[in-house]
PDB file of N, CA and C in Angstrom:
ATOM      1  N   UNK A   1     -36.512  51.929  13.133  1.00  0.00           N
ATOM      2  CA  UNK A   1     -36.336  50.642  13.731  1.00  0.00           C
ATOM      3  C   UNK A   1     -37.213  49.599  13.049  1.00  0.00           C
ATOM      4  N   UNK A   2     -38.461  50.117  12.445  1.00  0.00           N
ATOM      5  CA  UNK A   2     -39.507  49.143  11.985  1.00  0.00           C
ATOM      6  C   UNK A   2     -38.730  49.104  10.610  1.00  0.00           C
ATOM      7  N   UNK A   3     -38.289  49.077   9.879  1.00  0.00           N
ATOM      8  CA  UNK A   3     -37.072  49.380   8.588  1.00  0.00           C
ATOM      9  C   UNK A   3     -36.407  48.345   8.499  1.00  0.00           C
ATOM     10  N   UNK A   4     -35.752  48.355  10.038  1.00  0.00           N
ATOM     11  CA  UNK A   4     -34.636  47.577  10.178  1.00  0.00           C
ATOM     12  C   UNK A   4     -35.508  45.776  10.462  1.00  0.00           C
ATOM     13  N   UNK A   5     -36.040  46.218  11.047  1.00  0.00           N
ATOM     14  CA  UNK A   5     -36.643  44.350  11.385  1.00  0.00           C
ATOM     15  C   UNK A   5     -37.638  43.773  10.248  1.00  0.00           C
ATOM     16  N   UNK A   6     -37.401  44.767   9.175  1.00  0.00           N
ATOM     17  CA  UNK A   6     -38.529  44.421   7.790  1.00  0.00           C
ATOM     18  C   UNK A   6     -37.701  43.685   6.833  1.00  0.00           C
ATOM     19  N   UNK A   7     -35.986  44.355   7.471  1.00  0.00           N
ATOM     20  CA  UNK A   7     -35.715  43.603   6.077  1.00  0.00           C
ATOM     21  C   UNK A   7     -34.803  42.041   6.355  1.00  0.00           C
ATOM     22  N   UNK A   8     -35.196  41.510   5.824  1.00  0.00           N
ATOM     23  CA  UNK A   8     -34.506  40.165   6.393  1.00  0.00           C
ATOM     24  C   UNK A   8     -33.158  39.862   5.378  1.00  0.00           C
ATOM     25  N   UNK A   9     -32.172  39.615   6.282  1.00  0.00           N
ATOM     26  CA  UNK A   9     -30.674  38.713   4.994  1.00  0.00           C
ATOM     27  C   UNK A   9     -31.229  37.692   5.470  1.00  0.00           C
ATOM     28  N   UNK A  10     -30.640  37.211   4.035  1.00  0.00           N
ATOM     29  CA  UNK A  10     -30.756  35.909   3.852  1.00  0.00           C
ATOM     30  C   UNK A  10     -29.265  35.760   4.015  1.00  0.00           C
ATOM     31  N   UNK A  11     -28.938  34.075   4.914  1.00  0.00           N
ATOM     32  CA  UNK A  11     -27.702  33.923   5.456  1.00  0.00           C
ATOM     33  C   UNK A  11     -27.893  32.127   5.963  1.00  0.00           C
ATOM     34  N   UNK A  12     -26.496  31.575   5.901  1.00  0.00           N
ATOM     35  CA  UNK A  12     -26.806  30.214   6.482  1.00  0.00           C
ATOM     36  C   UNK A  12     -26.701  30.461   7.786  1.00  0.00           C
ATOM     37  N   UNK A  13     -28.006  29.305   8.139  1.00  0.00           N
ATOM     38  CA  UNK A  13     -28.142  29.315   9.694  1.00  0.00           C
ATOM     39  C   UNK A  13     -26.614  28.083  10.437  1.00  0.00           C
ATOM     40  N   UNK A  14     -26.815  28.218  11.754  1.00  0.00           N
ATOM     41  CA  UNK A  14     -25.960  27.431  12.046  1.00  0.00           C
ATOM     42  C   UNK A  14     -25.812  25.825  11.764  1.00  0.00           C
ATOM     43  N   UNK A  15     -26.959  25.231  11.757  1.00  0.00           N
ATOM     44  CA  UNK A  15     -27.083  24.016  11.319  1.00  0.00           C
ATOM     45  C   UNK A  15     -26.882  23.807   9.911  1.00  0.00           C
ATOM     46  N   UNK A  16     -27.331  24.835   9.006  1.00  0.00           N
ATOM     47  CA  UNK A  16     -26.860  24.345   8.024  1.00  0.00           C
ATOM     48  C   UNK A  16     -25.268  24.282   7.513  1.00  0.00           C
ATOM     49  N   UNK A  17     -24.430  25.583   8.078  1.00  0.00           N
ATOM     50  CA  UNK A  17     -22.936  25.168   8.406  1.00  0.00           C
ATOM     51  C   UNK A  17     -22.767  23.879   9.079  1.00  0.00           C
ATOM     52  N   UNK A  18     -23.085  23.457   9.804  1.00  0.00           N
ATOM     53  CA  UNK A  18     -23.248  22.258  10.704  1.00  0.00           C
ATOM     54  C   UNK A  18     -23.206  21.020   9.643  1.00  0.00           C
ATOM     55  N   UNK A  19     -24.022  21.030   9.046  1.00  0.00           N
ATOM     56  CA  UNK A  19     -24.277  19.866   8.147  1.00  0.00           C
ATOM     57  C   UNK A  19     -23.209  19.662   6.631  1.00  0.00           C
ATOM     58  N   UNK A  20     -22.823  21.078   6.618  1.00  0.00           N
ATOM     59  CA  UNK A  20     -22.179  21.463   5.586  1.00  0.00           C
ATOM     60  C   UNK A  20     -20.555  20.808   5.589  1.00  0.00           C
ATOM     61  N   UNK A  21     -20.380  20.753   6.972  1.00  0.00           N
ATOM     62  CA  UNK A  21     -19.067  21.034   7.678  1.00  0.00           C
ATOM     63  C   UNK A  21     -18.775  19.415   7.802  1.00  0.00           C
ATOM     64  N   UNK A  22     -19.706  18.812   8.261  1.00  0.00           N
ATOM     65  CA  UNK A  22     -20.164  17.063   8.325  1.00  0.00           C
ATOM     66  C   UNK A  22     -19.395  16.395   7.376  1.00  0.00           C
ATOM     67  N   UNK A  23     -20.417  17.095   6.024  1.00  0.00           N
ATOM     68  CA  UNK A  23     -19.954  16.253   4.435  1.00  0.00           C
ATOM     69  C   UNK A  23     -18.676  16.606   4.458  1.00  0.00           C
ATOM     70  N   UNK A  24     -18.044  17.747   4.305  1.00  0.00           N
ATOM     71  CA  UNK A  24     -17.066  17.961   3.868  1.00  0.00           C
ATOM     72  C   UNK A  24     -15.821  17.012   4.694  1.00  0.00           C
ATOM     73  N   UNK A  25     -15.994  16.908   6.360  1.00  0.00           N
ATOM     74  CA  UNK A  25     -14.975  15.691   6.672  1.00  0.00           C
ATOM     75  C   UNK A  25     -15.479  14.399   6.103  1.00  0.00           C
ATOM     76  N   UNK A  26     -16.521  13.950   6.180  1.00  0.00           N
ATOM     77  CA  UNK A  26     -16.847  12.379   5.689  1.00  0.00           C
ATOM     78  C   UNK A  26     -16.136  12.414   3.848  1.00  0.00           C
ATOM     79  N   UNK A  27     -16.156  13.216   3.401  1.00  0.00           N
ATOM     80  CA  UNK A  27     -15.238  13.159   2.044  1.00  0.00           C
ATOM     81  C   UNK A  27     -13.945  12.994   1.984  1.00  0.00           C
ATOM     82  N   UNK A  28     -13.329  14.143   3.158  1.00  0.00           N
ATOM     83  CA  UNK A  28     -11.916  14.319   3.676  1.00  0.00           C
ATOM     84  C   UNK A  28     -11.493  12.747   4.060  1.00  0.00           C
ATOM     85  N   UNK A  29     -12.106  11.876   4.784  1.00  0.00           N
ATOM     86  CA  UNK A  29     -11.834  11.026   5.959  1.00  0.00           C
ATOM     87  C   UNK A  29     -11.662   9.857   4.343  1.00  0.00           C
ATOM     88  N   UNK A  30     -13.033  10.048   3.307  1.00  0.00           N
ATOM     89  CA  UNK A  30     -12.863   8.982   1.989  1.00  0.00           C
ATOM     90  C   UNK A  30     -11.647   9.249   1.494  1.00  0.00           C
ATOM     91  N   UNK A  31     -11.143  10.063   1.142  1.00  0.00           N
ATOM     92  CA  UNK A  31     -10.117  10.492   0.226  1.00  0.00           C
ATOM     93  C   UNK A  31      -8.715  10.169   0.550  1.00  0.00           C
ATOM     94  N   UNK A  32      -8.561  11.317   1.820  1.00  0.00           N
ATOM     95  CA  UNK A  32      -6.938  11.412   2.233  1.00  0.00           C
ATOM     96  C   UNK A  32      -6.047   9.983   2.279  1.00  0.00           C
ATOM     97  N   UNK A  33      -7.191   8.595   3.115  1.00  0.00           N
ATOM     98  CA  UNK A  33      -6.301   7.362   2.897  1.00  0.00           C
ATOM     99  C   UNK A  33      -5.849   6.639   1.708  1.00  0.00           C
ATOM    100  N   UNK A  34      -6.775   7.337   0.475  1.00  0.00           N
ATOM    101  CA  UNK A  34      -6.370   6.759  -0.992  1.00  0.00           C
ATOM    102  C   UNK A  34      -5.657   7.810  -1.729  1.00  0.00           C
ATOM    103  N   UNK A  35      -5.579   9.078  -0.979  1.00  0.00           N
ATOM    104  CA  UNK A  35      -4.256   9.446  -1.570  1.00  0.00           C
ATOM    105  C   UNK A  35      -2.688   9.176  -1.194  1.00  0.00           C
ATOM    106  N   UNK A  36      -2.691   8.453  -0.039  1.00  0.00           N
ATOM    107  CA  UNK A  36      -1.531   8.284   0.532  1.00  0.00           C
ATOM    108  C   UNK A  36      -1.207   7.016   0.106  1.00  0.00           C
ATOM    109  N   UNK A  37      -2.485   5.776  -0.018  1.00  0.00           N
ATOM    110  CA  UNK A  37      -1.816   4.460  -0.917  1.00  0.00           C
ATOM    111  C   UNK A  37      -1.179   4.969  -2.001  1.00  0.00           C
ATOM    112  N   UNK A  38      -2.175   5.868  -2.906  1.00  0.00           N
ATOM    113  CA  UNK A  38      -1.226   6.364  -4.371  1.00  0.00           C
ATOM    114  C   UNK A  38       0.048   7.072  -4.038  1.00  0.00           C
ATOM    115  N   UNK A  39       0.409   7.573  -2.998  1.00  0.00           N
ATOM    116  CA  UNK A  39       1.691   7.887  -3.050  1.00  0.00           C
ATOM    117  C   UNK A  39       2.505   6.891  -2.738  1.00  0.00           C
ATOM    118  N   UNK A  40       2.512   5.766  -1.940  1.00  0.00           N
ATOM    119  CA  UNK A  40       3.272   4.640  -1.977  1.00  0.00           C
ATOM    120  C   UNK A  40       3.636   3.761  -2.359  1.00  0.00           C
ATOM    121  N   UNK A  41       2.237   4.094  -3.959  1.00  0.00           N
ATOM    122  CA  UNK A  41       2.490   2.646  -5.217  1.00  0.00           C
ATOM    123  C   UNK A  41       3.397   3.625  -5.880  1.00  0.00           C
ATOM    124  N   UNK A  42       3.292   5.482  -5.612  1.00  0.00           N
ATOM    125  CA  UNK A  42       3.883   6.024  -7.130  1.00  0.00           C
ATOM    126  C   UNK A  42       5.362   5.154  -6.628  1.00  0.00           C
ATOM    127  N   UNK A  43       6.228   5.268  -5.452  1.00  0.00           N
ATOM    128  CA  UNK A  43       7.189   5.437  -4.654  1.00  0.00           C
ATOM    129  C   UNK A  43       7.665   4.193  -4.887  1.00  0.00           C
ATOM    130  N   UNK A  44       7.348   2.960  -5.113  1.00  0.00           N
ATOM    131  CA  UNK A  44       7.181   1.738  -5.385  1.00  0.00           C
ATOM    132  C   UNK A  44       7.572   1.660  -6.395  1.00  0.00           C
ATOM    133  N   UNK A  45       7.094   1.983  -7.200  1.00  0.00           N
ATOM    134  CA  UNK A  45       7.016   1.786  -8.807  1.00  0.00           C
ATOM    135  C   UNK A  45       8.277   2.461  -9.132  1.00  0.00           C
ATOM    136  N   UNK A  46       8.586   3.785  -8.724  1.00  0.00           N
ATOM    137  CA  UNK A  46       9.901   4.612  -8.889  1.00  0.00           C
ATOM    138  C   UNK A  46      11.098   4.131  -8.415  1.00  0.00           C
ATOM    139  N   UNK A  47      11.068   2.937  -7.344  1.00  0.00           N
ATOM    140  CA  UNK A  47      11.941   2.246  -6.473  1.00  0.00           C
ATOM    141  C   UNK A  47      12.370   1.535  -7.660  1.00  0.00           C
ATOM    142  N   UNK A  48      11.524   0.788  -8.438  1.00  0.00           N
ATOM    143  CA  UNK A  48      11.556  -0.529  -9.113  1.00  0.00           C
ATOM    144  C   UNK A  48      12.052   0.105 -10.617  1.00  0.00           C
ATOM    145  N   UNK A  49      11.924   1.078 -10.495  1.00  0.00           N
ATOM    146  CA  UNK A  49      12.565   1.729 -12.153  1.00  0.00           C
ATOM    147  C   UNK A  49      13.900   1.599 -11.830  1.00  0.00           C
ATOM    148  N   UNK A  50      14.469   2.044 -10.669  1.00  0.00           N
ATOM    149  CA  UNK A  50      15.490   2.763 -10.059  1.00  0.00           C
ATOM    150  C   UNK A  50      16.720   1.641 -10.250  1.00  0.00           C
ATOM    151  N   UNK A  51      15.851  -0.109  -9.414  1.00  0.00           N
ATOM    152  CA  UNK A  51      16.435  -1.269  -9.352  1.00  0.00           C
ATOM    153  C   UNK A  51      16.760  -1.817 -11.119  1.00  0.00           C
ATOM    154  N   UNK A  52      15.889  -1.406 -12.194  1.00  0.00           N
ATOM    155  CA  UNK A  52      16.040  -1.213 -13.491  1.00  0.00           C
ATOM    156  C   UNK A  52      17.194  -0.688 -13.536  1.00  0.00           C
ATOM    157  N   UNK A  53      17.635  -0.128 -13.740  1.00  0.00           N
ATOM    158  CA  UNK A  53      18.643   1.059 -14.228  1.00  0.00           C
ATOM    159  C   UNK A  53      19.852   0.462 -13.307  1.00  0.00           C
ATOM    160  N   UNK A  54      19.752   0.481 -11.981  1.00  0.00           N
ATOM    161  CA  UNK A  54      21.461  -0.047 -11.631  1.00  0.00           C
ATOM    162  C   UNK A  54      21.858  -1.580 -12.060  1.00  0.00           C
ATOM    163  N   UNK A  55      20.580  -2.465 -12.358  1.00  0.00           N
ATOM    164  CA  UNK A  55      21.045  -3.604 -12.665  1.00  0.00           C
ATOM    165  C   UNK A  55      21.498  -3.688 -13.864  1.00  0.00           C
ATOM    166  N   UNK A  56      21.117  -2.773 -14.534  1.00  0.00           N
ATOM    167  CA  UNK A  56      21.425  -2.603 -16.515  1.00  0.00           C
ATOM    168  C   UNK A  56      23.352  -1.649 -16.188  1.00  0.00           C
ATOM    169  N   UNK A  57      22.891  -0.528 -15.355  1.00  0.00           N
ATOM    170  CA  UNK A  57      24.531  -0.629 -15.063  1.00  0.00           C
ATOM    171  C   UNK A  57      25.603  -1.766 -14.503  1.00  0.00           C
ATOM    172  N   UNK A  58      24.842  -1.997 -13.870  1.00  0.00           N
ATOM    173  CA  UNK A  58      26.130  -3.768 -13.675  1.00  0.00           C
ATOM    174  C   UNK A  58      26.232  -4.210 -14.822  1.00  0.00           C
ATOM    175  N   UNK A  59      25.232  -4.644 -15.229  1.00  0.00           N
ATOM    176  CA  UNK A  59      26.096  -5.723 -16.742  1.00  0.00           C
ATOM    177  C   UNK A  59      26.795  -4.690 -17.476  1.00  0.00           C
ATOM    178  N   UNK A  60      26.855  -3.457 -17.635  1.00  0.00           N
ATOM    179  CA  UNK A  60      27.618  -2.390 -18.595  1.00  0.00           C
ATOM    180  C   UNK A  60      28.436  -2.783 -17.855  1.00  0.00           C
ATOM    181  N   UNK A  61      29.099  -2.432 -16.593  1.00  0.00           N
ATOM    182  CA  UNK A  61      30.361  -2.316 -15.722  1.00  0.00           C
ATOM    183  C   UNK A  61      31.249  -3.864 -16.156  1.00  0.00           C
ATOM    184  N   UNK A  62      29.759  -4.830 -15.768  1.00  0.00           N
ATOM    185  CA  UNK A  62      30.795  -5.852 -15.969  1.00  0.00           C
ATOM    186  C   UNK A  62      31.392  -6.366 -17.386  1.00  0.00           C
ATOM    187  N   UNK A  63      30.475  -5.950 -18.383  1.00  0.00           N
ATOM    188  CA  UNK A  63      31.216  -6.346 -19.344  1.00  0.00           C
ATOM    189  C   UNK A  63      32.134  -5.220 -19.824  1.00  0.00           C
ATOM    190  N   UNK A  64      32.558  -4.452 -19.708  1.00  0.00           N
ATOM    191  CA  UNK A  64      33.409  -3.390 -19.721  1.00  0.00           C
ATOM    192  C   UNK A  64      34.764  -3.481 -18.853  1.00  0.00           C
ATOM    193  N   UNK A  65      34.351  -3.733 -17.647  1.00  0.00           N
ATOM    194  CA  UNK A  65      35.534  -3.855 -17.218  1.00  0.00           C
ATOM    195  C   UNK A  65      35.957  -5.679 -16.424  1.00  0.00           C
ATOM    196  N   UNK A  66      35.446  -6.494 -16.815  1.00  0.00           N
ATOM    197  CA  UNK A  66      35.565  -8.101 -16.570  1.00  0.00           C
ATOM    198  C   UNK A  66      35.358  -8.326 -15.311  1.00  0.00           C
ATOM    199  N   UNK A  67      35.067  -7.714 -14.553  1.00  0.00           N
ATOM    200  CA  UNK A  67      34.682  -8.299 -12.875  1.00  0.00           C
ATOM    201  C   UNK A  67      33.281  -7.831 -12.497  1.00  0.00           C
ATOM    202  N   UNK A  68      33.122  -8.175 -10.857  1.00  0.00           N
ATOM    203  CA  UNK A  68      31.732  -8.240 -10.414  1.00  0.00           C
ATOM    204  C   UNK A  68      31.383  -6.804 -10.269  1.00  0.00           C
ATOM    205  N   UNK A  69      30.101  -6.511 -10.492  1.00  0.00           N
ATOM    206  CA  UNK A  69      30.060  -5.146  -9.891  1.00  0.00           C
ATOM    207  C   UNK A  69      28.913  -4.785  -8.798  1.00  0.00           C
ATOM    208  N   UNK A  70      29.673  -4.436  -8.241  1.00  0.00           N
ATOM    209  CA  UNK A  70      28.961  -3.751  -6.758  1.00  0.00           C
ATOM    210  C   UNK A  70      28.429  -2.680  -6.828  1.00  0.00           C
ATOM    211  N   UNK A  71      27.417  -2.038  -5.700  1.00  0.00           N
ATOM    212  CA  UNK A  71      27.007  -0.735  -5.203  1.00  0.00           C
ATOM    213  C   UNK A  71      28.100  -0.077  -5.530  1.00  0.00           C
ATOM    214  N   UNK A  72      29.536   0.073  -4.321  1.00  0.00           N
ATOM    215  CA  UNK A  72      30.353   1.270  -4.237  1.00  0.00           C
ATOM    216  C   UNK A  72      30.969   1.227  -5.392  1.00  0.00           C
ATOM    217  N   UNK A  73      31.519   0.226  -6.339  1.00  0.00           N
ATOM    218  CA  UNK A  73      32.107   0.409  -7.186  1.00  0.00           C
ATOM    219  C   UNK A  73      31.473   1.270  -8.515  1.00  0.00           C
ATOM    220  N   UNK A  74      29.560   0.357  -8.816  1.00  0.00           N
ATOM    221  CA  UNK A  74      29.076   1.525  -9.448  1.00  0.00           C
ATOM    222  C   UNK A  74      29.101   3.342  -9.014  1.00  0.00           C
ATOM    223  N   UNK A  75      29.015   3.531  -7.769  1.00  0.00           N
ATOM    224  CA  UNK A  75      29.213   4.520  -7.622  1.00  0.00           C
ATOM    225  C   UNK A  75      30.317   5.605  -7.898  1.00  0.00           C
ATOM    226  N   UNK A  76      31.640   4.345  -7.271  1.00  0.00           N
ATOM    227  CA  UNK A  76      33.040   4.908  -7.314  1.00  0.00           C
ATOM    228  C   UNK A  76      33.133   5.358  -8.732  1.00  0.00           C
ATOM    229  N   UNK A  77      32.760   4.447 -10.244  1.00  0.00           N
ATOM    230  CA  UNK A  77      32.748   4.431 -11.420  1.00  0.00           C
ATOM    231  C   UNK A  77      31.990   6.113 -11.595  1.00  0.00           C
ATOM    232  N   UNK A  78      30.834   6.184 -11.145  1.00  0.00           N
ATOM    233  CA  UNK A  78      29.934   6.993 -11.860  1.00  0.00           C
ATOM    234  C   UNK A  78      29.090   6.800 -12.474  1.00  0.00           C
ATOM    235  N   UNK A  79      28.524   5.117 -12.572  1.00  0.00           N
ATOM    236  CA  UNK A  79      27.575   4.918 -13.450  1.00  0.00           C
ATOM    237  C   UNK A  79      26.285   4.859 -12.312  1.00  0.00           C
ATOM    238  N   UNK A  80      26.317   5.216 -10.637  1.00  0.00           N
ATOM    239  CA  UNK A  80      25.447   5.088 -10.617  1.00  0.00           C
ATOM    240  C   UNK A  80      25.670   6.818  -9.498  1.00  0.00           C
ATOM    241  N   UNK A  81      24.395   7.064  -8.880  1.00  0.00           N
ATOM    242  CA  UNK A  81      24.503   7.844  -8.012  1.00  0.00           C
ATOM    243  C   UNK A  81      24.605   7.355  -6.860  1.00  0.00           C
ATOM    244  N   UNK A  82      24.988   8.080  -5.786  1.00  0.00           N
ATOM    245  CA  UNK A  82      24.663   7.423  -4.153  1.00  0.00           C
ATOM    246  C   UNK A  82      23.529   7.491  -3.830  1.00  0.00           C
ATOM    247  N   UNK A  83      22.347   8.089  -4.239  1.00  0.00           N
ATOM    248  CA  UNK A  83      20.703   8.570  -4.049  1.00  0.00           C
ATOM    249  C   UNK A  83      20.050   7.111  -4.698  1.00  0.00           C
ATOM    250  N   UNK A  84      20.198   6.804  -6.334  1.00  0.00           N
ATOM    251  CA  UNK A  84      20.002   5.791  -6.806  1.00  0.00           C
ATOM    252  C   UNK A  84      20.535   4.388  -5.966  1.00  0.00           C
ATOM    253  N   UNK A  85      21.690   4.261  -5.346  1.00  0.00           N
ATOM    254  CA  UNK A  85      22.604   3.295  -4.579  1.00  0.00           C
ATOM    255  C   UNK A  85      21.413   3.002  -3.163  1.00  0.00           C
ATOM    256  N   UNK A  86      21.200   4.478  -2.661  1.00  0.00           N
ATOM    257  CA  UNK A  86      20.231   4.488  -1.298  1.00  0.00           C
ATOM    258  C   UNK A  86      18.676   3.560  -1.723  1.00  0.00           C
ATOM    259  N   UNK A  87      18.453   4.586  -3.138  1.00  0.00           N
ATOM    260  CA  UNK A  87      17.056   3.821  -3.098  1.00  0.00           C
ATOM    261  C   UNK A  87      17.122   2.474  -3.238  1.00  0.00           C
ATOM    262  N   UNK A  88      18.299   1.538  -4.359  1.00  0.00           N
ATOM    263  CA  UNK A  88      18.284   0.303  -4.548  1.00  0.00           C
ATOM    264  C   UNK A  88      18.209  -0.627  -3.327  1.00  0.00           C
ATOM    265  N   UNK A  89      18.676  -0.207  -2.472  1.00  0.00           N
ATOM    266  CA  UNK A  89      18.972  -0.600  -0.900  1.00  0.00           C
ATOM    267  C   UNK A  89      17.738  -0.883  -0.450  1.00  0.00           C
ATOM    268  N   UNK A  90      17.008   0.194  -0.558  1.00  0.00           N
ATOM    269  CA  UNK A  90      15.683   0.840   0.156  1.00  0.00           C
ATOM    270  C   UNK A  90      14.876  -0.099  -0.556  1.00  0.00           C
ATOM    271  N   UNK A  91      14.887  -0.534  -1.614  1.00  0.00           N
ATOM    272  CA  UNK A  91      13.590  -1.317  -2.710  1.00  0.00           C
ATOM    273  C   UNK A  91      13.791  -2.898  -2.284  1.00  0.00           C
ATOM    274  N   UNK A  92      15.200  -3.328  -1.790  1.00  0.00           N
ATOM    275  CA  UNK A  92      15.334  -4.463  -1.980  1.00  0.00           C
ATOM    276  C   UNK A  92      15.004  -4.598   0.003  1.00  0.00           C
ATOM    277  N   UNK A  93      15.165  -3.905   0.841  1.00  0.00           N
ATOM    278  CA  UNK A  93      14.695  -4.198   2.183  1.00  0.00           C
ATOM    279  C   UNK A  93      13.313  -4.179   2.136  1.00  0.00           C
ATOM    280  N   UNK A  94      12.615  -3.352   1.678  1.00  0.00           N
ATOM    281  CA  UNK A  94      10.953  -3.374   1.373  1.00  0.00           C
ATOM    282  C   UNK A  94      10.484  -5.120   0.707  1.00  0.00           C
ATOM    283  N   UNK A  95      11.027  -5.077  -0.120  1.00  0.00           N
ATOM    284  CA  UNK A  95      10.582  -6.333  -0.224  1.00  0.00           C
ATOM    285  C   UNK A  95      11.956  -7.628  -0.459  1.00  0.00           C
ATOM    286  N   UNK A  96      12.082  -8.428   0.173  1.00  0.00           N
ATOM    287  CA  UNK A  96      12.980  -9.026   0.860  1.00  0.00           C
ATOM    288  C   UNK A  96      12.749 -10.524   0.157  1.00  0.00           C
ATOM    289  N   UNK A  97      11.841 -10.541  -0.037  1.00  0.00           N
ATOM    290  CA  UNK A  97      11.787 -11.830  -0.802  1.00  0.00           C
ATOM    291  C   UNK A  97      12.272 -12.503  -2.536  1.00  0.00           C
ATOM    292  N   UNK A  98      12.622 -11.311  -2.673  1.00  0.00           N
ATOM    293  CA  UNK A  98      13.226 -11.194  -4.401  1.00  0.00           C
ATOM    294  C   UNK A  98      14.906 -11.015  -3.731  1.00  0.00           C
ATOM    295  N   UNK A  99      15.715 -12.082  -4.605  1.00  0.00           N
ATOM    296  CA  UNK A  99      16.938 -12.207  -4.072  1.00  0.00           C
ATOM    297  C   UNK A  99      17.700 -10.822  -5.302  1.00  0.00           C
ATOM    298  N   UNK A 100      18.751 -10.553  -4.377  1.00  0.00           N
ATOM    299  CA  UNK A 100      19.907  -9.211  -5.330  1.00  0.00           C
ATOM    300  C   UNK A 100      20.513  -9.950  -6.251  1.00  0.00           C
ATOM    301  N   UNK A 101      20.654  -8.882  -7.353  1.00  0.00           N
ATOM    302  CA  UNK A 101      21.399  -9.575  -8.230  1.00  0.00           C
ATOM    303  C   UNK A 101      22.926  -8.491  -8.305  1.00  0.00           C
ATOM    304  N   UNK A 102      22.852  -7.377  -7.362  1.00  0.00           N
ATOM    305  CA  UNK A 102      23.749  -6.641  -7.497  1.00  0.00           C
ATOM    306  C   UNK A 102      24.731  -6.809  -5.887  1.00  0.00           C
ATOM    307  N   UNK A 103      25.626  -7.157  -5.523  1.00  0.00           N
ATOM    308  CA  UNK A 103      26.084  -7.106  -4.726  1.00  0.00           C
ATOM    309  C   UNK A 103      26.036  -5.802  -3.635  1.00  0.00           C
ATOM    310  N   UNK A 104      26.177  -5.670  -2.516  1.00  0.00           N
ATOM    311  CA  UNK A 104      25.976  -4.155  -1.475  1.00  0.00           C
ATOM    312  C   UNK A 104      27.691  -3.825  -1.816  1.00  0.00           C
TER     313      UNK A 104
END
């Protein structure tokens, strides 16, 4: 028994988990809200590529085939997707103050 109480582990006490446990949310609490802005500029930015690309398909459509071109018609065509069609939608309600140049 005298053996046993001679030998000491070494081990964290509770406070120092305690303190340990502290930092690690006050980092959590810094971080997580600036990873979620960066996911909404990436999302942004990918919106605005997206509005790139169907407006460069309208002028193909229209000078190809002599009339206006719309959402369904790019779609109906194939030059655009319905996912690409959703997001263009989606980019131009987000921000509302930049007028369409593509008809719905």
């Amino acid at each position: 028994m005298k053996k046993l109480m001679k030998i000491k582990t070494k081990a964290f006490t509770l406070v120092e988990m305690l303190f340990t446990l502290v930092i690690i949310s006050i980092l959590l609490l810094l971080f997580v809200p600036n990873l979620s802005k960066q996911k909404d500029a990436v999302k942004d930015t990918g919106g605005a590529a997206v509005v790139k690309v169907v407006e460069s398909q309208a002028e193909l459509y229209e000078l190809s085939h002599g009339g206006d071109a719309t959402l369904s018609k790019l779609v109906e065509n194939g030059a655009i997707t319905a996912e690409q069609s959703q997001t263009y939608n989606e980019y131009y309600a987000k921000h509302t103050d930049k007028a369409r140049t593509v008809n719905p």
